[in-house]
N, C-alpha and C. Protein backbone atom coordinates (compact mmCIF):
# COMPACT_ATOMS: atom_id res chain seq x y z
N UNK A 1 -3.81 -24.19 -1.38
CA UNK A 1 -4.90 -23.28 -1.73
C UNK A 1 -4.72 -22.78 -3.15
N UNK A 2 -5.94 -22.74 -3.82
CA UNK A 2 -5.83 -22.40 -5.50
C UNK A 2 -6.08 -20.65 -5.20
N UNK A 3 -4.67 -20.03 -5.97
CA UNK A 3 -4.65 -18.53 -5.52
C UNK A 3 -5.43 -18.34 -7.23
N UNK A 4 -5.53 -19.28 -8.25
CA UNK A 4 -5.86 -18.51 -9.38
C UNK A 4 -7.45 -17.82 -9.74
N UNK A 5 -7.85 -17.59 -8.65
CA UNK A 5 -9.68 -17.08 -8.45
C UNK A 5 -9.03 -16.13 -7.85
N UNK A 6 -8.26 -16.12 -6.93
CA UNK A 6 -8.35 -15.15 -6.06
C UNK A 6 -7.24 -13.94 -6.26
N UNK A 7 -7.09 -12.31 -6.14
CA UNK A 7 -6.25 -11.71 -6.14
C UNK A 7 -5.23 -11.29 -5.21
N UNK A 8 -4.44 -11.33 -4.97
CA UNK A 8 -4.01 -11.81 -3.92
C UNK A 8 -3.03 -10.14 -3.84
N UNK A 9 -3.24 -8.72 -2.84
CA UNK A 9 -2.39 -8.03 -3.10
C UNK A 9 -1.63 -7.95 -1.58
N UNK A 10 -0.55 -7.71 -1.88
CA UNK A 10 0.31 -7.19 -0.30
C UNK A 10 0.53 -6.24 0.02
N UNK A 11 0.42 -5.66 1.22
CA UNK A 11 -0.15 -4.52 2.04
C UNK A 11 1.24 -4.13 2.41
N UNK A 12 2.33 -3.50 2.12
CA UNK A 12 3.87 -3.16 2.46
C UNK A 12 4.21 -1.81 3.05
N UNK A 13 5.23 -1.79 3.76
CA UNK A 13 5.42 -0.58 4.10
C UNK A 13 6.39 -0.62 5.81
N UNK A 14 6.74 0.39 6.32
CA UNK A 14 8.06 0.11 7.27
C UNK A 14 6.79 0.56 8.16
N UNK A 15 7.14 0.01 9.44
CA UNK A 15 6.41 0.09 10.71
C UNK A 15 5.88 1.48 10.97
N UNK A 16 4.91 1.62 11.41
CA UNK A 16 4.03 2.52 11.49
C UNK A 16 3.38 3.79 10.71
N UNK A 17 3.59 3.49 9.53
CA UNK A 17 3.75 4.14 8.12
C UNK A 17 1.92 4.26 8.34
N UNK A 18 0.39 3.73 8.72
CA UNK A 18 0.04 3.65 8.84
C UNK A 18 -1.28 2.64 7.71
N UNK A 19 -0.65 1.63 7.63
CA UNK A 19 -0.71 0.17 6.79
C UNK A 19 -2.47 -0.01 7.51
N UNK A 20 -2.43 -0.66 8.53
CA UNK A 20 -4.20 -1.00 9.75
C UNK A 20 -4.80 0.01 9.59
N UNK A 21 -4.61 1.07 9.62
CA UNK A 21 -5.62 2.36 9.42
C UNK A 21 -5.81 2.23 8.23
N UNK A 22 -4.92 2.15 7.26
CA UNK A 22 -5.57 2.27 5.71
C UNK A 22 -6.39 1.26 5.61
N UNK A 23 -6.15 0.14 5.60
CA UNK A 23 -6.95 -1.28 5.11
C UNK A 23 -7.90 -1.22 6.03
N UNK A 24 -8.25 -0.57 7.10
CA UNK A 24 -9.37 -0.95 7.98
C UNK A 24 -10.41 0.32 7.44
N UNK A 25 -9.80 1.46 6.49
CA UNK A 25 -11.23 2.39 6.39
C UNK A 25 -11.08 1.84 4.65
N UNK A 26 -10.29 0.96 4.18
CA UNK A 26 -10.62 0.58 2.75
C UNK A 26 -11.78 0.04 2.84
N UNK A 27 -11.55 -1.22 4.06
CA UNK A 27 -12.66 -2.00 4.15
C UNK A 27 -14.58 -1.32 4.44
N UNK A 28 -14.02 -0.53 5.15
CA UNK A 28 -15.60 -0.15 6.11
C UNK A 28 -16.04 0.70 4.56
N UNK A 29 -15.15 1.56 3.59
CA UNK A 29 -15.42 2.09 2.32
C UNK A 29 -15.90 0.84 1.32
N UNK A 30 -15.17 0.38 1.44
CA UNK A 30 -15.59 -0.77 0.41
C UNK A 30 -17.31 -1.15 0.44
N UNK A 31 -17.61 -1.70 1.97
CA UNK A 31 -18.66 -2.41 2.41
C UNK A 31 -19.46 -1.24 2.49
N UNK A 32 -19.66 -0.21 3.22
CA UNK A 32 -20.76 0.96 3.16
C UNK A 32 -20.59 1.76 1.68
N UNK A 33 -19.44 2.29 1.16
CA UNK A 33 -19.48 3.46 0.24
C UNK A 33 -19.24 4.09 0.65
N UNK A 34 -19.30 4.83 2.12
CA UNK A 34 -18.79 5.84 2.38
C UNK A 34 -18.53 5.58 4.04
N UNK A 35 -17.60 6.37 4.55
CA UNK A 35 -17.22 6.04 6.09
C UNK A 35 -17.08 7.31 6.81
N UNK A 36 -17.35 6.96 8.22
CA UNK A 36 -17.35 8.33 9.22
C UNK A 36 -15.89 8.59 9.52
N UNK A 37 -14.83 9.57 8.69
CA UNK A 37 -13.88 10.08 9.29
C UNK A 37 -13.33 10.86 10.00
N UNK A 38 -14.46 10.69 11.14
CA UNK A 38 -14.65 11.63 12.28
C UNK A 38 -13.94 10.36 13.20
N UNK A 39 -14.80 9.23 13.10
CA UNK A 39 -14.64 8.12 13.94
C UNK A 39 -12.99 7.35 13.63
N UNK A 40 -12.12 7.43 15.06
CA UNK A 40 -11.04 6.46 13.91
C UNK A 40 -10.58 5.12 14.73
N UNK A 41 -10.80 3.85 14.03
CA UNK A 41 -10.78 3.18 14.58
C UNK A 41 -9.46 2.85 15.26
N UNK A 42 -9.64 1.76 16.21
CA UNK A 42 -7.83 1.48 17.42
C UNK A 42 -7.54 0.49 16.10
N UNK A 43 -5.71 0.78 16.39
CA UNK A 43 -5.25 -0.08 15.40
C UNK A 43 -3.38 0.30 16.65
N UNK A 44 -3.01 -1.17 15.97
CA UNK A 44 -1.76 -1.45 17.17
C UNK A 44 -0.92 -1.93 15.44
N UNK A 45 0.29 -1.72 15.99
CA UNK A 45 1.18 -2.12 14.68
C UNK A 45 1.71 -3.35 14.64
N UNK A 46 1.10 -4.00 13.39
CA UNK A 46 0.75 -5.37 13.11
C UNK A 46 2.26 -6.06 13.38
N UNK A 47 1.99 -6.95 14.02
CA UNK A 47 3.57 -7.95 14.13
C UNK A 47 3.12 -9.09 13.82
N UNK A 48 3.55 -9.27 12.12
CA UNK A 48 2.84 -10.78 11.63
C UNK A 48 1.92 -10.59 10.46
N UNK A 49 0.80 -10.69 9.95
CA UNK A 49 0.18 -10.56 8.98
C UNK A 49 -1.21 -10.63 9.14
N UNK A 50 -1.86 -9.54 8.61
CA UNK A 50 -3.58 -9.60 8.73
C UNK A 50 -4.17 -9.85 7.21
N UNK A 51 -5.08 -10.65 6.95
CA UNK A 51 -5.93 -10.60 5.91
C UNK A 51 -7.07 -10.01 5.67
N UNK A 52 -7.03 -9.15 4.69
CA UNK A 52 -8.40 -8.56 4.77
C UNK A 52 -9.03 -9.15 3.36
N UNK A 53 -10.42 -9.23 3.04
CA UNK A 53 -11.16 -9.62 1.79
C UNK A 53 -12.00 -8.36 1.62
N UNK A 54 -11.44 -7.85 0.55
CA UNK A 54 -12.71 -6.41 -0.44
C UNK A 54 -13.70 -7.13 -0.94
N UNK A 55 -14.67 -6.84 -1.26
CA UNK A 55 -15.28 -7.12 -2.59
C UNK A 55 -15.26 -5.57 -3.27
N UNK A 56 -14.82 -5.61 -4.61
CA UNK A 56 -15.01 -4.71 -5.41
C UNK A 56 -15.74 -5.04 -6.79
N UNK A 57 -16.60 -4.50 -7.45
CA UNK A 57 -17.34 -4.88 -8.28
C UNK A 57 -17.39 -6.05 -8.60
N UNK A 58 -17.55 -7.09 -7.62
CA UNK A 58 -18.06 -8.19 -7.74
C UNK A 58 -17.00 -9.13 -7.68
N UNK A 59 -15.43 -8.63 -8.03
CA UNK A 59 -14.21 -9.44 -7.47
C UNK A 59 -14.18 -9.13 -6.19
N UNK A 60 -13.55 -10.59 -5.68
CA UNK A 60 -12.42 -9.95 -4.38
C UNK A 60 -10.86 -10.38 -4.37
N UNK A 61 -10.69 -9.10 -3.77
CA UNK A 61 -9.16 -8.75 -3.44
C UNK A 61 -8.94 -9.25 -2.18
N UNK A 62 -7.41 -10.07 -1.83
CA UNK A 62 -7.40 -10.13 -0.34
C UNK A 62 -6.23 -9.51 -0.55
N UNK A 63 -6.29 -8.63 0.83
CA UNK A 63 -5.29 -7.82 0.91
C UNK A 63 -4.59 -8.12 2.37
N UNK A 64 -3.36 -8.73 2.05
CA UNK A 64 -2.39 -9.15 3.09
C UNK A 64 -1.44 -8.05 3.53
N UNK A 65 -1.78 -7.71 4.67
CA UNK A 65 -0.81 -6.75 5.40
C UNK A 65 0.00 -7.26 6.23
N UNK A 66 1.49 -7.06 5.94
CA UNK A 66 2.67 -7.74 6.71
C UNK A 66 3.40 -6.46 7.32
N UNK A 67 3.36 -6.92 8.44
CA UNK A 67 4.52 -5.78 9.49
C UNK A 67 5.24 -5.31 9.00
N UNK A 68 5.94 -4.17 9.22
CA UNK A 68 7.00 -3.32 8.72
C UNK A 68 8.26 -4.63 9.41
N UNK A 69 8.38 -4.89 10.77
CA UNK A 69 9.44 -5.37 11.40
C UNK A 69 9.17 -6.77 10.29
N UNK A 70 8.65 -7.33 10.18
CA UNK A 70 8.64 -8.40 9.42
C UNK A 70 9.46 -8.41 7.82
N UNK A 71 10.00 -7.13 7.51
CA UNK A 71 10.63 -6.90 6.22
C UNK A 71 11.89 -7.99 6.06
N UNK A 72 12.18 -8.70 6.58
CA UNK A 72 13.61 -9.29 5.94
C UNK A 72 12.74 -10.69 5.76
N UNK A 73 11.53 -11.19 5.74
CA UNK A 73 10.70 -12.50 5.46
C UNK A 73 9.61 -11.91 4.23
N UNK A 74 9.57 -10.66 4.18
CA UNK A 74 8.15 -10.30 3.10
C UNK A 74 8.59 -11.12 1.83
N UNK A 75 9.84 -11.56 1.62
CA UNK A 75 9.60 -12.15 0.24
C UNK A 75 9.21 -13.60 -0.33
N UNK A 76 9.20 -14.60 0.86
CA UNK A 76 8.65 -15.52 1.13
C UNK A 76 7.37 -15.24 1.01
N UNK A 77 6.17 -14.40 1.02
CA UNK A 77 5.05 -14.18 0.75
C UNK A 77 5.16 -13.60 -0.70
N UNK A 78 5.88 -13.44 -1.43
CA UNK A 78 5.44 -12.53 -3.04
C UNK A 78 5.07 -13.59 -4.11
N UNK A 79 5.35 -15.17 -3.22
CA UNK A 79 5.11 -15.84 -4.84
C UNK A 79 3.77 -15.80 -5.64
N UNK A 80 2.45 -15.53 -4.67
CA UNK A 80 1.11 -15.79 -5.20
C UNK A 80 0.50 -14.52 -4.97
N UNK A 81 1.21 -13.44 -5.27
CA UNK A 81 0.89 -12.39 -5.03
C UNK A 81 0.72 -11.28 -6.57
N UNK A 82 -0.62 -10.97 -6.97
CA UNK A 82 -1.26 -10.04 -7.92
C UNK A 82 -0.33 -8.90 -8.12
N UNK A 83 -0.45 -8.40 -6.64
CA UNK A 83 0.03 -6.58 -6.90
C UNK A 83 0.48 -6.08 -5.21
N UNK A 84 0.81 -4.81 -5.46
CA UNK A 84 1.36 -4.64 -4.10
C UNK A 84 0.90 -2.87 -3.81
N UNK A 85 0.89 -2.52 -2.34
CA UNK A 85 0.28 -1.38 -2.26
C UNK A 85 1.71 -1.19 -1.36
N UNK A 86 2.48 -0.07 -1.38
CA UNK A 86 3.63 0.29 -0.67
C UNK A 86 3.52 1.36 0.29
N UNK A 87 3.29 1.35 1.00
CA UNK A 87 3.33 2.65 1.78
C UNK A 87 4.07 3.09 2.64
N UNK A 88 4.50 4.72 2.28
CA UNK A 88 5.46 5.60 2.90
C UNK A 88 4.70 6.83 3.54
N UNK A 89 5.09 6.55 4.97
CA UNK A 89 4.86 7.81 6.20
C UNK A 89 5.94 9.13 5.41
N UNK A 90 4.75 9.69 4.52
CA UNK A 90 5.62 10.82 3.94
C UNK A 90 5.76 12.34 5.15
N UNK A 91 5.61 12.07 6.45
CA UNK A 91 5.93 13.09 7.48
C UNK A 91 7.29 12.56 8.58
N UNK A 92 7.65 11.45 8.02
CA UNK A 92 8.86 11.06 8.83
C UNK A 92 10.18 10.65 8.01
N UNK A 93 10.54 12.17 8.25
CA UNK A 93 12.11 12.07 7.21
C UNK A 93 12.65 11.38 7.65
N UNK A 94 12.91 10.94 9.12
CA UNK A 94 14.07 10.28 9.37
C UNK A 94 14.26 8.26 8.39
N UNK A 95 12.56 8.40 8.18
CA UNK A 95 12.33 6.86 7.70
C UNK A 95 12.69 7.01 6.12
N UNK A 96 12.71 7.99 5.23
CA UNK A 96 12.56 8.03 4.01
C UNK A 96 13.46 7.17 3.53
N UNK A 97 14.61 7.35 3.15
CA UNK A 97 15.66 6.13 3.04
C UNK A 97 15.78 4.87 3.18
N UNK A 98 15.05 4.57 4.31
CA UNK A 98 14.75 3.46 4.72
C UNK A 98 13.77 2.77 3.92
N UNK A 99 12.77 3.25 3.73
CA UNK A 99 11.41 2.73 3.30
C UNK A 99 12.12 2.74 1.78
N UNK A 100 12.62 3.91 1.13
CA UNK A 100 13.16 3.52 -0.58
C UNK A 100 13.91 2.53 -0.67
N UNK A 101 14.62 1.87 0.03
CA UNK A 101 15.78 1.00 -0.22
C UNK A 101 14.84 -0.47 0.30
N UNK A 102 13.89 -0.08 0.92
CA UNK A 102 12.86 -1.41 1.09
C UNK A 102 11.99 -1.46 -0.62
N UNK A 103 11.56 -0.50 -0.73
CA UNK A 103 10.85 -0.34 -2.16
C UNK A 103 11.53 -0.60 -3.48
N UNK A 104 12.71 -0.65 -3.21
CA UNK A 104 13.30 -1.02 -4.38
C UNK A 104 13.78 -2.88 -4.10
N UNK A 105 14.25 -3.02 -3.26
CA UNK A 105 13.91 -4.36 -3.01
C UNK A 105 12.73 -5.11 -3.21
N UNK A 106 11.55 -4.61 -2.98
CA UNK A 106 10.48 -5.48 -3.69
C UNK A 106 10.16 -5.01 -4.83
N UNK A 107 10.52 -4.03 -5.51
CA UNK A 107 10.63 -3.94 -7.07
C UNK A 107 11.63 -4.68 -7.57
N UNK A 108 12.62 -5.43 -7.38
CA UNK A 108 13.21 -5.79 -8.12
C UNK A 108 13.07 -7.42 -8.07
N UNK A 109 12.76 -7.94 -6.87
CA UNK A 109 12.07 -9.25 -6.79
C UNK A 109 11.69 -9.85 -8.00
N UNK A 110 12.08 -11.41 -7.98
CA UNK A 110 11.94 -11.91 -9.45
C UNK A 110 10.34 -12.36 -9.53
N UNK A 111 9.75 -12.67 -8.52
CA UNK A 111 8.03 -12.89 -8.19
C UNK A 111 7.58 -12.12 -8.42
N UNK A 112 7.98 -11.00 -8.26
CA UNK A 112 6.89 -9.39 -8.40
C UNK A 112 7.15 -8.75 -9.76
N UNK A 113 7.90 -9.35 -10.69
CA UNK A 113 8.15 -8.77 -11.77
C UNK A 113 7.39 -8.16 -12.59
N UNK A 114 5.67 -8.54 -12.67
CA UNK A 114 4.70 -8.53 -13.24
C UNK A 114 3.66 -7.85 -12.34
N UNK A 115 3.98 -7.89 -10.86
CA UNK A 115 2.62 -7.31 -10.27
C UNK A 115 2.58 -5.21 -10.62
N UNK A 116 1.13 -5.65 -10.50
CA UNK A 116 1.21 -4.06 -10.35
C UNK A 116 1.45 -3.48 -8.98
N UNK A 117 1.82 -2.10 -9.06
CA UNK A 117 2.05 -1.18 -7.85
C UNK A 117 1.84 -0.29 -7.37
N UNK A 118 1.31 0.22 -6.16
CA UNK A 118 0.54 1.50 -5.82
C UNK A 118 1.35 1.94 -4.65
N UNK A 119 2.18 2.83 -5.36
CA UNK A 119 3.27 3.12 -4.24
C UNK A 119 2.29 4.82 -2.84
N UNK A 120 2.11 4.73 -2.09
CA UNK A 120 1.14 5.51 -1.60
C UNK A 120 2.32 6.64 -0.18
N UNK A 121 1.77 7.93 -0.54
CA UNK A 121 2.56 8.97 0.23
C UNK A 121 1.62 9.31 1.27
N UNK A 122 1.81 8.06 2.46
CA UNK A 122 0.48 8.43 3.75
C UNK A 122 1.02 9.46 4.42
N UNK A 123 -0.10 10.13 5.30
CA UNK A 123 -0.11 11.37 6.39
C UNK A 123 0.12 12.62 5.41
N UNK A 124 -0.68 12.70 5.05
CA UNK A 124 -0.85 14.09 3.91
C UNK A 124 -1.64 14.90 5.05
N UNK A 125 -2.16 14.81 6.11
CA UNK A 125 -2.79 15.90 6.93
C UNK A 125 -1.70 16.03 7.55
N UNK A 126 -0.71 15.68 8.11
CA UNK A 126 0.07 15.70 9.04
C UNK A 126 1.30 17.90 9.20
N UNK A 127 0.69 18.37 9.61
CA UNK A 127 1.30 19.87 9.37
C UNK A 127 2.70 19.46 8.56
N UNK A 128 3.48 18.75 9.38
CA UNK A 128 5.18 18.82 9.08
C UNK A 128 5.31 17.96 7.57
N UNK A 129 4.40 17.68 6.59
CA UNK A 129 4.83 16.88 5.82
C UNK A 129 5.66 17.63 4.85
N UNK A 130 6.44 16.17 3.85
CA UNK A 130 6.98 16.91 3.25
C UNK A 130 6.02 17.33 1.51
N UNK A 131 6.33 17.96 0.98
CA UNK A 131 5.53 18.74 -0.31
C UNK A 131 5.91 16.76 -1.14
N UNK A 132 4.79 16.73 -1.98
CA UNK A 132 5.05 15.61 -3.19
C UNK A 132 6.18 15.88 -4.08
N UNK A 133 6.31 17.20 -4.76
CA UNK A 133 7.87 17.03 -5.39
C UNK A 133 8.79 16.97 -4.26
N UNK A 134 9.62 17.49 -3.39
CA UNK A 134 10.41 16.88 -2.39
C UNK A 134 10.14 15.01 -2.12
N UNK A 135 9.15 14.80 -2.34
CA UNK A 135 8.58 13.14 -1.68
C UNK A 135 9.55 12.47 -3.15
N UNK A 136 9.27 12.62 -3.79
CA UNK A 136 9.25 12.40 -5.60
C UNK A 136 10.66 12.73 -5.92
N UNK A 137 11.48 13.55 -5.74
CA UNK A 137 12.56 14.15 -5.55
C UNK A 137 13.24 12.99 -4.61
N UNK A 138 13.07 13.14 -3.33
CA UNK A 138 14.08 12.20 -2.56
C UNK A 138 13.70 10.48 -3.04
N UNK A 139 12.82 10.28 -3.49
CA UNK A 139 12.38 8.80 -3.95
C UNK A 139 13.19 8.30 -5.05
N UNK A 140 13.39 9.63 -6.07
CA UNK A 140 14.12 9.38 -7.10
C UNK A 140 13.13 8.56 -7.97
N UNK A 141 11.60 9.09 -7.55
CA UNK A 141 10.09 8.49 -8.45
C UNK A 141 10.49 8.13 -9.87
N UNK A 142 11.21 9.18 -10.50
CA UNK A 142 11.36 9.03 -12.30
C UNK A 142 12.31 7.78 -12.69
N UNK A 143 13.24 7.95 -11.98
CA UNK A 143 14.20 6.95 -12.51
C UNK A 143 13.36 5.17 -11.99
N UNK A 144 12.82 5.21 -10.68
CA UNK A 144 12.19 4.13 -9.96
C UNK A 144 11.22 3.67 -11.52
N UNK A 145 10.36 4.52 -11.71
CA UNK A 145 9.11 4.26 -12.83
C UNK A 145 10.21 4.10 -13.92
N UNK A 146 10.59 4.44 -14.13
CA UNK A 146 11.85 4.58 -15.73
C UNK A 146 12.26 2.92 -15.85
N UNK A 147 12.78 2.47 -14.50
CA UNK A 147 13.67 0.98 -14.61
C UNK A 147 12.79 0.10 -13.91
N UNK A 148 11.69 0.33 -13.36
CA UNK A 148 11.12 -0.72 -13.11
C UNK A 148 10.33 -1.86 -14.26
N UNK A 149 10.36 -2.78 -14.08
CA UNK A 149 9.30 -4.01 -14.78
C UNK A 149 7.93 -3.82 -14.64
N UNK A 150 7.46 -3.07 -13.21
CA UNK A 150 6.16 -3.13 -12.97
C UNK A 150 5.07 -2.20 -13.53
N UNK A 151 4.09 -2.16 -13.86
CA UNK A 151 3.65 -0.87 -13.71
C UNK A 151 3.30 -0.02 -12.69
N UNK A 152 3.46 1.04 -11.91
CA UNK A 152 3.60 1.59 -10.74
C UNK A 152 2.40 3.17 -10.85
N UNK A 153 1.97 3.09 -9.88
CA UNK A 153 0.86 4.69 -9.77
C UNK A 153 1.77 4.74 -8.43
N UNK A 154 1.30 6.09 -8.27
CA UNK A 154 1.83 6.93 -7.33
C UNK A 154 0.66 7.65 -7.10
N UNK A 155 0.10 7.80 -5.61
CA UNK A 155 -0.42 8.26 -5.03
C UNK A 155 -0.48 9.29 -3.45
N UNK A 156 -1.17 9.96 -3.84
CA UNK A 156 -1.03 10.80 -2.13
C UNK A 156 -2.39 10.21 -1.02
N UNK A 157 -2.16 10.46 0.12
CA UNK A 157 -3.29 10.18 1.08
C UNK A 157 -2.77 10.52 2.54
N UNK A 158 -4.26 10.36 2.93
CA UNK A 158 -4.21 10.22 4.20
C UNK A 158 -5.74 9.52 4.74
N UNK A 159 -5.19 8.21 5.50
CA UNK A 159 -5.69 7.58 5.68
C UNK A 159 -6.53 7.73 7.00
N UNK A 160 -6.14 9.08 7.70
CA UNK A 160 -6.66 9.80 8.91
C UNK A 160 -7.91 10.23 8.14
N UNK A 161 -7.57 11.08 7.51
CA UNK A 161 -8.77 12.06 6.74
C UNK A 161 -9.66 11.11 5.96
N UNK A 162 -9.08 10.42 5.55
CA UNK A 162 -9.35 9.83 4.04
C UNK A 162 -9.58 10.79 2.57
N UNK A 163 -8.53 11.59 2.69
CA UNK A 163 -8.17 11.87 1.26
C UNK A 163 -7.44 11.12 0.64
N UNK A 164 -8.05 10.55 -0.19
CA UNK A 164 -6.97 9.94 -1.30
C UNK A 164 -7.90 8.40 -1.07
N UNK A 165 -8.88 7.76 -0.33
CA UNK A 165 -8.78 6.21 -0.65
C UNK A 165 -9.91 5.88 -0.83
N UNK A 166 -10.71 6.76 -1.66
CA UNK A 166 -11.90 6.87 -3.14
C UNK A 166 -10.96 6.01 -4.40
N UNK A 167 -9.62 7.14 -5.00
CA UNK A 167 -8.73 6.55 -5.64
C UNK A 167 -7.81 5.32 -5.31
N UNK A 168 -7.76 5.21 -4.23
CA UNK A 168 -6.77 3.40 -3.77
C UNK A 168 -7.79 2.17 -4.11
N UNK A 169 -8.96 2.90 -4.19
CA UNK A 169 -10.37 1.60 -4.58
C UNK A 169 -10.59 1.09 -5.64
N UNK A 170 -10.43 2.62 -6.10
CA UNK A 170 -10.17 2.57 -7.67
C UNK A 170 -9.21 1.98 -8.14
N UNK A 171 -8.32 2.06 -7.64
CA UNK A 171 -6.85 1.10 -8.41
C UNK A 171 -7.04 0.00 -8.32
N UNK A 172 -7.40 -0.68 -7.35
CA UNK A 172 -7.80 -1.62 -6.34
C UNK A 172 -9.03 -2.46 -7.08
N UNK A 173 -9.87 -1.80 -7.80
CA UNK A 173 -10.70 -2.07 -9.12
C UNK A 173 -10.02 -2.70 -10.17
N UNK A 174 -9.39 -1.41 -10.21
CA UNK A 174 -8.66 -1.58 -11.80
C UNK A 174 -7.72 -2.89 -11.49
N UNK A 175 -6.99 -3.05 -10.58
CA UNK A 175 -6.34 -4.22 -11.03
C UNK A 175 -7.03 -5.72 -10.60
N UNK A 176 -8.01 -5.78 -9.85
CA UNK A 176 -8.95 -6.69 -9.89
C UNK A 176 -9.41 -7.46 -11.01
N UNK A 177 -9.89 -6.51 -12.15
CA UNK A 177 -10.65 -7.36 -13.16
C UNK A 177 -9.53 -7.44 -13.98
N UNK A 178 -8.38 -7.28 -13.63
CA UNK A 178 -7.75 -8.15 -14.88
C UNK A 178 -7.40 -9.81 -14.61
């Protein structure tokens, strides 16, 4: 398959971080403009890989979401891969560690050297979360952006509410038309 038409981004993140919920109200946003986040759709935690296709201003993005349990094979998928969307369940301390030491592993990947990155802090409604400097703080965000190759945004959301994935569209834009 010729990936050079197509953008090809990967959907990352440790199991149940909430990866299917995001990409499933990107999509229904994408295609309407706006979505009922009253309504939330069933979503089961992916074992294996889903493809989704955006259209955004007239590109499309496919956005490959690979299981959290699937992490010791995600790099066998980075060779034809644009950019990457990372996501961390910023209400489950016990995962934080976990998910950074996954994130720095696909930052340092010799395939991904060039993609861009949208590292994303899901469950921002969630009461128990933790504050963004604490998130940013335990991530060790400055030094991550400081030594990485990639270029990297950092974002907040919640993919319950949908605060925050007006701006993931937008990125999602922005790295499209290049």
């Amino acid at each position: 398959m010729d990936m050079s038409n197509v953008n090809v981004c990967l959907l990352l993140g440790a199991t149940g971080v909430g990866k299917t919920l995001l990409i499933k109200r990107l999509q229904i946003l994408s295609v309407h403009g706006s979505a009922d986040f009253d309504f939330l759709p069933a979503t089961l935690p992916t074992v294996g890989t889903n493809l989704t296709d955006l259209t955004l201003k007239k590109k499309k993005v496919t956005v490959r979401e690979l299981g959290g349990c699937m992490s010791p094979i995600w790099p066998s998928y980075f060779k034809d891969c644009s950019s990457v969307i990372f996501v961390v369940d910023s209400a489950n301390i016990a995962q934080i560690s976990s998910s950074c030491i996954q994130l720095l592993s696909v930052l340092s990947a010799k395939p991904l050297c060039n993609a861009s990155v949208l590292i994303l802090f899901n469950k921002r409604d969630v009461p128990c979360v933790m504050t963004p400097t604490e998130m940013k703080s335990l991530f060790r965000m400055d030094d991550i952006i400081a030594s990485a190759t990639q270029p990297i945004t950092v974002l907040e959301l919640s993919a319950r509410s949908g605060q925050g994935l007006q701006e993931v569209l937008r990125w999602l834009e922005s790295i499209a038309v290049k």
